[in-house]
C-alpha atoms as a PDB file:
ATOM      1  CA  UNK A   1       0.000   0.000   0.000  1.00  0.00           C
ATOM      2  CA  UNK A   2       1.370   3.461  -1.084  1.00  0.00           C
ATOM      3  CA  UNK A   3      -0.866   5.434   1.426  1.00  0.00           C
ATOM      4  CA  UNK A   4       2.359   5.634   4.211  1.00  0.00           C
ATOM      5  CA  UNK A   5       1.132   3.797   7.685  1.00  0.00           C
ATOM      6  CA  UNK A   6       3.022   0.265   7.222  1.00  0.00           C
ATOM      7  CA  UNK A   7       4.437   0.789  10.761  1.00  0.00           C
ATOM      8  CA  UNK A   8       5.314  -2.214  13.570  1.00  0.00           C
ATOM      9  CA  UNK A   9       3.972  -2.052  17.155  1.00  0.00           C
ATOM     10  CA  UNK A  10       7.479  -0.834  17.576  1.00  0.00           C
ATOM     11  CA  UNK A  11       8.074   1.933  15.045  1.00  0.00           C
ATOM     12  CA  UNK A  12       4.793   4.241  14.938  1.00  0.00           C
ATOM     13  CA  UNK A  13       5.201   7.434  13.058  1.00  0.00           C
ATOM     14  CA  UNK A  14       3.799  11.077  13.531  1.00  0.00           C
ATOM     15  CA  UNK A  15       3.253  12.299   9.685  1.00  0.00           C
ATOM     16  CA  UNK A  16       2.253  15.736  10.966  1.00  0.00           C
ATOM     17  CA  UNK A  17       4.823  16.634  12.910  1.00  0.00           C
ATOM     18  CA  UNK A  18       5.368  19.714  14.566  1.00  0.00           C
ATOM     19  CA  UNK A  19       1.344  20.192  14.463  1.00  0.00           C
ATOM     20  CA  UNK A  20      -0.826  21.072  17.607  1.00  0.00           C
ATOM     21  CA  UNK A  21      -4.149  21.038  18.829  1.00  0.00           C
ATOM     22  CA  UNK A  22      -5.047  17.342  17.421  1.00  0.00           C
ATOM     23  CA  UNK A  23      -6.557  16.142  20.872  1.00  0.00           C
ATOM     24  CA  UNK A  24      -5.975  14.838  23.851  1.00  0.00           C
ATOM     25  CA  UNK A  25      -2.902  12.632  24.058  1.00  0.00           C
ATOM     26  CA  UNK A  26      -2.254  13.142  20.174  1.00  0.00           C
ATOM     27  CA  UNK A  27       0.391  12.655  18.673  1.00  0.00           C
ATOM     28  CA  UNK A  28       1.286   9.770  20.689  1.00  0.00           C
ATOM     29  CA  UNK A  29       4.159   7.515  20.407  1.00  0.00           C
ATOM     30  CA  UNK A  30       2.316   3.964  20.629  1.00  0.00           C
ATOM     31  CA  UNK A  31       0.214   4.437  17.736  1.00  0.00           C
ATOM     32  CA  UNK A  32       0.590   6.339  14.239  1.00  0.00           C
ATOM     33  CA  UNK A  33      -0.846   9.641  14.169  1.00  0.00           C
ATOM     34  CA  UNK A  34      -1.863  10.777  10.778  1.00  0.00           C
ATOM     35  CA  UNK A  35      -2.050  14.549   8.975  1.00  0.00           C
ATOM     36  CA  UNK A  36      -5.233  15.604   7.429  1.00  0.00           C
ATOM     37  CA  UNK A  37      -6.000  13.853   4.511  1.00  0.00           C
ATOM     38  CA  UNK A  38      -3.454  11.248   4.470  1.00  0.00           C
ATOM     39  CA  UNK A  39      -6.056   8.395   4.777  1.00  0.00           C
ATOM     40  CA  UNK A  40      -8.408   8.200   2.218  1.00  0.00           C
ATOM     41  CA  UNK A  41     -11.610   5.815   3.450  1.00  0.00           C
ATOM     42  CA  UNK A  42     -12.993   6.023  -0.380  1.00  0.00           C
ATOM     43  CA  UNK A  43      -9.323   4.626  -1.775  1.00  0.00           C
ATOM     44  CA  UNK A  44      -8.480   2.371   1.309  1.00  0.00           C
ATOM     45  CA  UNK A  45     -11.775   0.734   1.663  1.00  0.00           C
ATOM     46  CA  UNK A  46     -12.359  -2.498   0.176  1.00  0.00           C
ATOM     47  CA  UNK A  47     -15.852  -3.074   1.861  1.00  0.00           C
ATOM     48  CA  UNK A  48     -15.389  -5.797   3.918  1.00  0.00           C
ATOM     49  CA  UNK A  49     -16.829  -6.619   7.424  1.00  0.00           C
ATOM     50  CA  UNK A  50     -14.906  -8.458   9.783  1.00  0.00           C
ATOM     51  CA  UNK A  51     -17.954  -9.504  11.933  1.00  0.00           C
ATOM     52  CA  UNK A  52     -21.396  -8.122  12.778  1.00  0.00           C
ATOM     53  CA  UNK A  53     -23.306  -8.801  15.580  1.00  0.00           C
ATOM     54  CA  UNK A  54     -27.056  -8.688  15.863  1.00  0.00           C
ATOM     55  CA  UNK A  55     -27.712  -7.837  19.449  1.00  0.00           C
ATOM     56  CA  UNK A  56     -25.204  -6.813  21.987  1.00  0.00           C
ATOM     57  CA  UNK A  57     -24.989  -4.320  24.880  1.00  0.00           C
ATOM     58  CA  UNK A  58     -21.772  -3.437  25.146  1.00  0.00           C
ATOM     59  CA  UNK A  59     -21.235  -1.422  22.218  1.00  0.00           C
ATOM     60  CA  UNK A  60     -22.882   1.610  23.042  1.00  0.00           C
ATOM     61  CA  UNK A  61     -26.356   2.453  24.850  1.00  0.00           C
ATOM     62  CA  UNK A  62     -28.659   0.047  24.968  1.00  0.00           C
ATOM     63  CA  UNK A  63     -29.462  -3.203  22.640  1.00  0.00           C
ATOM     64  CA  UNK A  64     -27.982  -2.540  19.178  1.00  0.00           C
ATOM     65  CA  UNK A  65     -26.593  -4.385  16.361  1.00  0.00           C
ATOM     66  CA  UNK A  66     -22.679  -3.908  15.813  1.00  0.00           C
ATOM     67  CA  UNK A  67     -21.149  -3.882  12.375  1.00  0.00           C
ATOM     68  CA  UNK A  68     -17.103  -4.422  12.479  1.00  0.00           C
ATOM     69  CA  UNK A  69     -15.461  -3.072   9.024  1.00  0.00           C
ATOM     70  CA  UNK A  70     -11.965  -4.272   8.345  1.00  0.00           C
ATOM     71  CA  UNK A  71      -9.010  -1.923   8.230  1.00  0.00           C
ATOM     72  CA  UNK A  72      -7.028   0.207  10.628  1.00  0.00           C
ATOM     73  CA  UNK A  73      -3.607   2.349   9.782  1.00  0.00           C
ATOM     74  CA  UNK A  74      -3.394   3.723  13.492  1.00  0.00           C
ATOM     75  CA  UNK A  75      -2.380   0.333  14.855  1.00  0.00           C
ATOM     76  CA  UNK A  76      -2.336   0.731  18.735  1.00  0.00           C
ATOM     77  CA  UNK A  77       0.079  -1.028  20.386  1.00  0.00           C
ATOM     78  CA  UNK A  78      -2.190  -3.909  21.855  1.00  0.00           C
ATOM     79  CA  UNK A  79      -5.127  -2.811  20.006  1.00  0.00           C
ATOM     80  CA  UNK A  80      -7.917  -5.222  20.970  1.00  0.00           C
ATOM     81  CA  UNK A  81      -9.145  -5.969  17.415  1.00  0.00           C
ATOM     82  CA  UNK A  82      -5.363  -6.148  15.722  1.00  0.00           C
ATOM     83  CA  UNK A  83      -6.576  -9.184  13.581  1.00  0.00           C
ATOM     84  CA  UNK A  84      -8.829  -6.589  11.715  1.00  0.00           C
ATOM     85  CA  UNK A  85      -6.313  -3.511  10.624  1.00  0.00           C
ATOM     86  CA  UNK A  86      -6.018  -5.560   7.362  1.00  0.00           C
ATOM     87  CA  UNK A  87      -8.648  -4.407   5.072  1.00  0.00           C
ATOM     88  CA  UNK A  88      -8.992  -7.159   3.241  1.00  0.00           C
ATOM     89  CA  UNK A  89      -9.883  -8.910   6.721  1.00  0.00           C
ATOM     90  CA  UNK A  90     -13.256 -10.843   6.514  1.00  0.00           C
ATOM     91  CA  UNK A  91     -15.892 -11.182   3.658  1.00  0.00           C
ATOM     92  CA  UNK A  92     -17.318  -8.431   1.761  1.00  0.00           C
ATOM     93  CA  UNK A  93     -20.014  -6.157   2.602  1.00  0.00           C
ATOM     94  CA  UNK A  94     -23.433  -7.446   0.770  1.00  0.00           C
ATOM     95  CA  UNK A  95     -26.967  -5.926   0.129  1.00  0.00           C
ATOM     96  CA  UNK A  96     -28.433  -9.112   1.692  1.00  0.00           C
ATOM     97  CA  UNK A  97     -26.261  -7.942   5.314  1.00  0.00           C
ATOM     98  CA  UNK A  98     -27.136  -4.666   4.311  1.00  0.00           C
ATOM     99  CA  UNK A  99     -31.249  -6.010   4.000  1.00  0.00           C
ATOM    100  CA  UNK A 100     -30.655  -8.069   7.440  1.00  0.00           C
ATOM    101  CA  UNK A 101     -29.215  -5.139   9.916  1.00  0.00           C
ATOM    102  CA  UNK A 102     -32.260  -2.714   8.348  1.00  0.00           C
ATOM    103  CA  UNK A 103     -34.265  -5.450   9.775  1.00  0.00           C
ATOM    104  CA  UNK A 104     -32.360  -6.865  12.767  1.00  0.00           C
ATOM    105  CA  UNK A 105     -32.913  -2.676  13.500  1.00  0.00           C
ATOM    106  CA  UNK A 106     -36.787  -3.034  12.932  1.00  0.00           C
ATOM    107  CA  UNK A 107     -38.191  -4.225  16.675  1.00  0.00           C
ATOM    108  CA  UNK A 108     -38.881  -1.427  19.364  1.00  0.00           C
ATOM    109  CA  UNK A 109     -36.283  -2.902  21.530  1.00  0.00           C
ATOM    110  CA  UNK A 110     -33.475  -3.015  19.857  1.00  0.00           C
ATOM    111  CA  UNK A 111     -31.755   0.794  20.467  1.00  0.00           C
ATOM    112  CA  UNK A 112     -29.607   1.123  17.265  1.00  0.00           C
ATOM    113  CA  UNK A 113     -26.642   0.447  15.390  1.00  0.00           C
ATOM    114  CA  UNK A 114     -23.149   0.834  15.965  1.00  0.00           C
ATOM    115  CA  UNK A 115     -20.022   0.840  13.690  1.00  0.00           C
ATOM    116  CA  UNK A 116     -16.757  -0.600  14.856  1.00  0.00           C
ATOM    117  CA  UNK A 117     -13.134  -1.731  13.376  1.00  0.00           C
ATOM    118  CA  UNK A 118     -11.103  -1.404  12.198  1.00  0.00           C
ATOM    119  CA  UNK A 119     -11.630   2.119  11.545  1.00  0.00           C
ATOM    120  CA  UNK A 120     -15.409   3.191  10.442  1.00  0.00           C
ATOM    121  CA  UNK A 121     -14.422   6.379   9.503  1.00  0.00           C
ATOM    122  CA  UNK A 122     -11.811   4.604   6.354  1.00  0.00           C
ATOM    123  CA  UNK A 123     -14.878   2.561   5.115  1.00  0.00           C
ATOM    124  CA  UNK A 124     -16.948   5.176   4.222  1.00  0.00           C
ATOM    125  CA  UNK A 125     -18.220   3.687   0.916  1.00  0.00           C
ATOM    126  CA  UNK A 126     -19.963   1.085   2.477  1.00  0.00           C
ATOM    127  CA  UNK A 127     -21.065   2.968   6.142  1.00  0.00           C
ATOM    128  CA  UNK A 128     -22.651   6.073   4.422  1.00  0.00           C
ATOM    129  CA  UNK A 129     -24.839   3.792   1.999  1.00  0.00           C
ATOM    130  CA  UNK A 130     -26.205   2.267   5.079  1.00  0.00           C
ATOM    131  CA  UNK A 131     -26.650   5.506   7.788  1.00  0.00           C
ATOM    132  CA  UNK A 132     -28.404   7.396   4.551  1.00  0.00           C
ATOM    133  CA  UNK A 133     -31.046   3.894   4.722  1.00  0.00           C
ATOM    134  CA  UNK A 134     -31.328   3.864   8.123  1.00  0.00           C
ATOM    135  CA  UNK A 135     -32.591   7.547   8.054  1.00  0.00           C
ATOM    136  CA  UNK A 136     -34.424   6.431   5.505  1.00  0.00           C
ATOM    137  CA  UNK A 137     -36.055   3.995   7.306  1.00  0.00           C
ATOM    138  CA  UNK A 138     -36.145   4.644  10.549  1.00  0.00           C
ATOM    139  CA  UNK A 139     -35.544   8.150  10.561  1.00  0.00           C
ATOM    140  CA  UNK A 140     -33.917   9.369  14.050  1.00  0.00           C
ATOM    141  CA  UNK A 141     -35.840   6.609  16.231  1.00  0.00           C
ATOM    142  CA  UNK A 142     -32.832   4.230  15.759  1.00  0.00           C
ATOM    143  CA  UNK A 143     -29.098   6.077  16.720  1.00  0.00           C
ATOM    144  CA  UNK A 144     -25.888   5.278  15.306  1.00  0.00           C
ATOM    145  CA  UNK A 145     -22.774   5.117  17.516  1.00  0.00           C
ATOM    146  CA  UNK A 146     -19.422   5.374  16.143  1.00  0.00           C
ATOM    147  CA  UNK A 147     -15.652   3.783  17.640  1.00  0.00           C
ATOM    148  CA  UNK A 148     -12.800   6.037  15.698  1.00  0.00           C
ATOM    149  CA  UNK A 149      -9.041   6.222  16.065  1.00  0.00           C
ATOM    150  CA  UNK A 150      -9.381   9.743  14.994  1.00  0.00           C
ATOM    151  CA  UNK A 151     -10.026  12.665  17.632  1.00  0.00           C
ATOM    152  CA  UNK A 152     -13.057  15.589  16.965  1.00  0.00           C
ATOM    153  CA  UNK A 153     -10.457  17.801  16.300  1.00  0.00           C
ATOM    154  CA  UNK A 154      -8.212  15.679  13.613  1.00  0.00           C
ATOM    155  CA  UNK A 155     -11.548  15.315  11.759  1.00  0.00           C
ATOM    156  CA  UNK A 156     -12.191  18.734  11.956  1.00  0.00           C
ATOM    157  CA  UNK A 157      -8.811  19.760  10.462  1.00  0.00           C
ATOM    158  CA  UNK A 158      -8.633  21.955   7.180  1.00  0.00           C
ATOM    159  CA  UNK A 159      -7.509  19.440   4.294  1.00  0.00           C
ATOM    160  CA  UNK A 160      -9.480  16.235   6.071  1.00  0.00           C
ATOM    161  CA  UNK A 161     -11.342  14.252   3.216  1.00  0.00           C
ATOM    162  CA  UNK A 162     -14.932  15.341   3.499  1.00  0.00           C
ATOM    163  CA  UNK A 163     -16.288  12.223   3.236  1.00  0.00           C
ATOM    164  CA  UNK A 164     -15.421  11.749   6.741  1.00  0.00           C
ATOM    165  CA  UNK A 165     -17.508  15.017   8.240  1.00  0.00           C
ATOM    166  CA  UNK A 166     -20.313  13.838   5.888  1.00  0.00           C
ATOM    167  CA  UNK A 167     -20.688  10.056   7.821  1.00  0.00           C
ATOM    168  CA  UNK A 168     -20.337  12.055  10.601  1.00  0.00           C
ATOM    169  CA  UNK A 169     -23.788  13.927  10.158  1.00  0.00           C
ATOM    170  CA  UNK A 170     -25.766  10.902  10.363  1.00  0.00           C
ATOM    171  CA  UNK A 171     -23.979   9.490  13.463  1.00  0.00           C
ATOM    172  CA  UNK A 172     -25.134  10.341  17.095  1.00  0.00           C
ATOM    173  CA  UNK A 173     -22.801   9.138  19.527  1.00  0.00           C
ATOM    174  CA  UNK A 174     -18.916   8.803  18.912  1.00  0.00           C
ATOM    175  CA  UNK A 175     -16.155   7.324  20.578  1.00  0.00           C
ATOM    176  CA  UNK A 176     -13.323   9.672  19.536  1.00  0.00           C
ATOM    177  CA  UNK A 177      -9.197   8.848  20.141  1.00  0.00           C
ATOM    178  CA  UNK A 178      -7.190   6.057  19.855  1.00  0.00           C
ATOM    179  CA  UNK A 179      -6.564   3.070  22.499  1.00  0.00           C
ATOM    180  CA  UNK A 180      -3.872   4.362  24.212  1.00  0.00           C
ATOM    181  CA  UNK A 181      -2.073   1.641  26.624  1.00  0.00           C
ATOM    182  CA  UNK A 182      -0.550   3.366  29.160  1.00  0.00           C
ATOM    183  CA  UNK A 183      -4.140   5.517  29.693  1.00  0.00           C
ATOM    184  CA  UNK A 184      -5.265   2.133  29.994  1.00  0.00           C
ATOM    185  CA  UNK A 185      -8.439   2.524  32.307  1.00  0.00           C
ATOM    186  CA  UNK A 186     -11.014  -0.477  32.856  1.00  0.00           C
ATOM    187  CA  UNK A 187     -13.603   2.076  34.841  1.00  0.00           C
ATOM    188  CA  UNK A 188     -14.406   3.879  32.177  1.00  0.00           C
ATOM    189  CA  UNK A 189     -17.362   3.790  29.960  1.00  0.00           C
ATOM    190  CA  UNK A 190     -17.557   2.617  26.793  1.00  0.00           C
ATOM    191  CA  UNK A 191     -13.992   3.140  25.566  1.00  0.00           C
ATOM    192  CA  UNK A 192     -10.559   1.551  26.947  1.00  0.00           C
ATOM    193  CA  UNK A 193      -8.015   4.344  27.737  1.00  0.00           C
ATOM    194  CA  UNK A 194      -8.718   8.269  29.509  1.00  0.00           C
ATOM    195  CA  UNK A 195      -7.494   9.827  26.530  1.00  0.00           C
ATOM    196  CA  UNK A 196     -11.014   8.485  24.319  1.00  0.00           C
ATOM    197  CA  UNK A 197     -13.888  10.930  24.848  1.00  0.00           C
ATOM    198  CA  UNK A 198     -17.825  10.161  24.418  1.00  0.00           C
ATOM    199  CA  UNK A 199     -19.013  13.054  22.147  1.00  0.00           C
ATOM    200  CA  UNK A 200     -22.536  13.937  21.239  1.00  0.00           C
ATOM    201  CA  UNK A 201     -21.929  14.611  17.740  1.00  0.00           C
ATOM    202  CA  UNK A 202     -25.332  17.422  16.897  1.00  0.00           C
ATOM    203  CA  UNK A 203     -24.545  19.018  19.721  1.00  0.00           C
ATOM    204  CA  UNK A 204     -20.483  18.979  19.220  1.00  0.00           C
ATOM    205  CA  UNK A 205     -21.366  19.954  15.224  1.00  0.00           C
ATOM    206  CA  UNK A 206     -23.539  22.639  16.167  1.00  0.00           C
ATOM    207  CA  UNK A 207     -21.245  23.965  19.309  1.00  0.00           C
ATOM    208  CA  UNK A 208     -17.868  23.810  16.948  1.00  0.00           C
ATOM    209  CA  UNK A 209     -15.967  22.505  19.613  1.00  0.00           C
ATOM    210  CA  UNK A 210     -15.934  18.534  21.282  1.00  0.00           C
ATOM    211  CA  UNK A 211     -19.355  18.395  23.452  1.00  0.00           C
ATOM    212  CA  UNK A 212     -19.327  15.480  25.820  1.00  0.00           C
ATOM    213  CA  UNK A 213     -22.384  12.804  26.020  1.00  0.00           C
ATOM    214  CA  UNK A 214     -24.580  14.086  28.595  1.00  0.00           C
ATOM    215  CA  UNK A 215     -24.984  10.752  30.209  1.00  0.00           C
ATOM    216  CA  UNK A 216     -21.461   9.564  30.581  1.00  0.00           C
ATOM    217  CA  UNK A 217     -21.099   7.940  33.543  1.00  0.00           C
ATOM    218  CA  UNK A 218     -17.637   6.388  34.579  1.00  0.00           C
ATOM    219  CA  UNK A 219     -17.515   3.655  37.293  1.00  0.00           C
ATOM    220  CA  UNK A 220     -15.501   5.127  40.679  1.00  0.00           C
ATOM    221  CA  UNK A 221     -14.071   1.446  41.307  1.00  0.00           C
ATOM    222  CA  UNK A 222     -14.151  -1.847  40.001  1.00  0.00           C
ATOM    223  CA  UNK A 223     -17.293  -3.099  41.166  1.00  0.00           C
ATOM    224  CA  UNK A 224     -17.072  -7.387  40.755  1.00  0.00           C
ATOM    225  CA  UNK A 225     -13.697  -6.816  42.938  1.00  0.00           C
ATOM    226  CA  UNK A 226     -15.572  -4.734  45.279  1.00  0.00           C
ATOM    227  CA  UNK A 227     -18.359  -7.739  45.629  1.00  0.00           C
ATOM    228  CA  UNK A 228     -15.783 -10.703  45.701  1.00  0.00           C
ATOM    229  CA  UNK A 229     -14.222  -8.586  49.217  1.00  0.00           C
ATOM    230  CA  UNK A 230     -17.234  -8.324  50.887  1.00  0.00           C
ATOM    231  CA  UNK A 231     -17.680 -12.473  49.934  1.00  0.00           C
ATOM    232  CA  UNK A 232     -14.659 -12.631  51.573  1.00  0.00           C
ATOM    233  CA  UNK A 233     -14.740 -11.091  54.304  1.00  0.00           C
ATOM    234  CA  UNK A 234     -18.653 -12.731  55.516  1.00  0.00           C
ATOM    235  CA  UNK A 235     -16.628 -15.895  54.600  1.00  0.00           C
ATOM    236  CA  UNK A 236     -14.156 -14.920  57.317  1.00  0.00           C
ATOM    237  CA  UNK A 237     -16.663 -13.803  59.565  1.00  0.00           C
ATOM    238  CA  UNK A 238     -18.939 -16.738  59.179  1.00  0.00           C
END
């Protein structure tokens, strides 16, 4: 690939050096931190899903179906999903999937629809074909959550590929940053390291400026180690 982020775990680059302001914890050295337009989700794509899931609840708020594209350049170090940063990873995105999550999405309970990776926001092609349905459809009664590498303000750089800001306007929720090891941080919601933020994206669009998920709620200790204590300590007693 000629699009320059063939990196190791142990040689990440920082292709806009010298630039500031890209978000919290950006550029960092475990991961490779692109400049604006570098990545191209309508050349890089090759539409193919490495997984979807048709109910879950941990992907976001609620029960939701979970599509995972295939394809990542910012390669973590001990990214969770590292068997997916290929993007030819999996089997290729279909109308008949595309015909099953619209109705997967269809009963009252089920919340919405997430989009995972990989990185969502490099398989545009595919994801912006299925939000523009799912507005179609369903119109805002079903919200789509988003996992990127990228931060709010990376995306929101002069020179970014607009494609990107477009799937953007039919998401919801997103997960913003990259995994970051050493802000590794099992308490918090939803995302994996204190660097990733939980953005409500119409507010955050219409604010200009990162505007946090009003009902983030990060746990204050680990609560299953908390309960196995207290078992042991009325074992003790008893």
């Amino acid at each position: 690939m000629s699009q320059g982020f063939i990196a190791t775990a142990n040689a990440h680059r920082d292709f806009a050096a010298g630039e500031s302001g890209r978000g919290p914890s950006i550029p960092c050295p475990l991961t490779n931190n692109p400049k604006a337009g570098q990545w191209d989700g309508r050349k890089l794509s090759r539409g193919i899903v490495a997984d979807y899931k048709r109910l879950v609840m941990t992907d976001g708020e609620g029960i939701r179906s979970s599509i995972y594209v295939s394809g990542c350049p910012f390669r973590c170090e001990n990214c969770y999903n590292a068997s997916i940063w290929d993007f030819q990873a999996g089997h290729p995105y279909t109308d008949e999937l595309e015909d099953q999550i619209i109705k997967d999405l269809a009963p009252s309970y089920v919340q919405g629809i997430t989009f995972l990776g990989g990185e969502p926001l490099l398989n545009t092609p595919m994801l912006l074909g299925l939000a523009r349905r799912i507005r179609k459809e369903y119109g805002h009664g079903k919200d789509i959550w988003c996992w990127t590498g990228y931060t709010w303000e990376e995306l929101m750089r002069p020179g970014e590929t607009p494609d990107k800001v477009e799937l953007l306007s039919y998401i919801d929720i997103l997960v913003d940053g990259r995994y970051i090891e050493t802000e590794k941080n099992s308490l918090l919601q939803f995302r994996g390291s204190s660097n990733q933020r939980i953005l409500d994206v119409p507010r955050s669009l219409e604010a200009g400026k990162p505007v946090i998920w009003a009902k983030l709620h990060d746990q204050k200790r680990f609560i299953p180690e908390h309960y196995s204590k207290e078992r042991e300590q009325e074992q003790a007693r008893g």
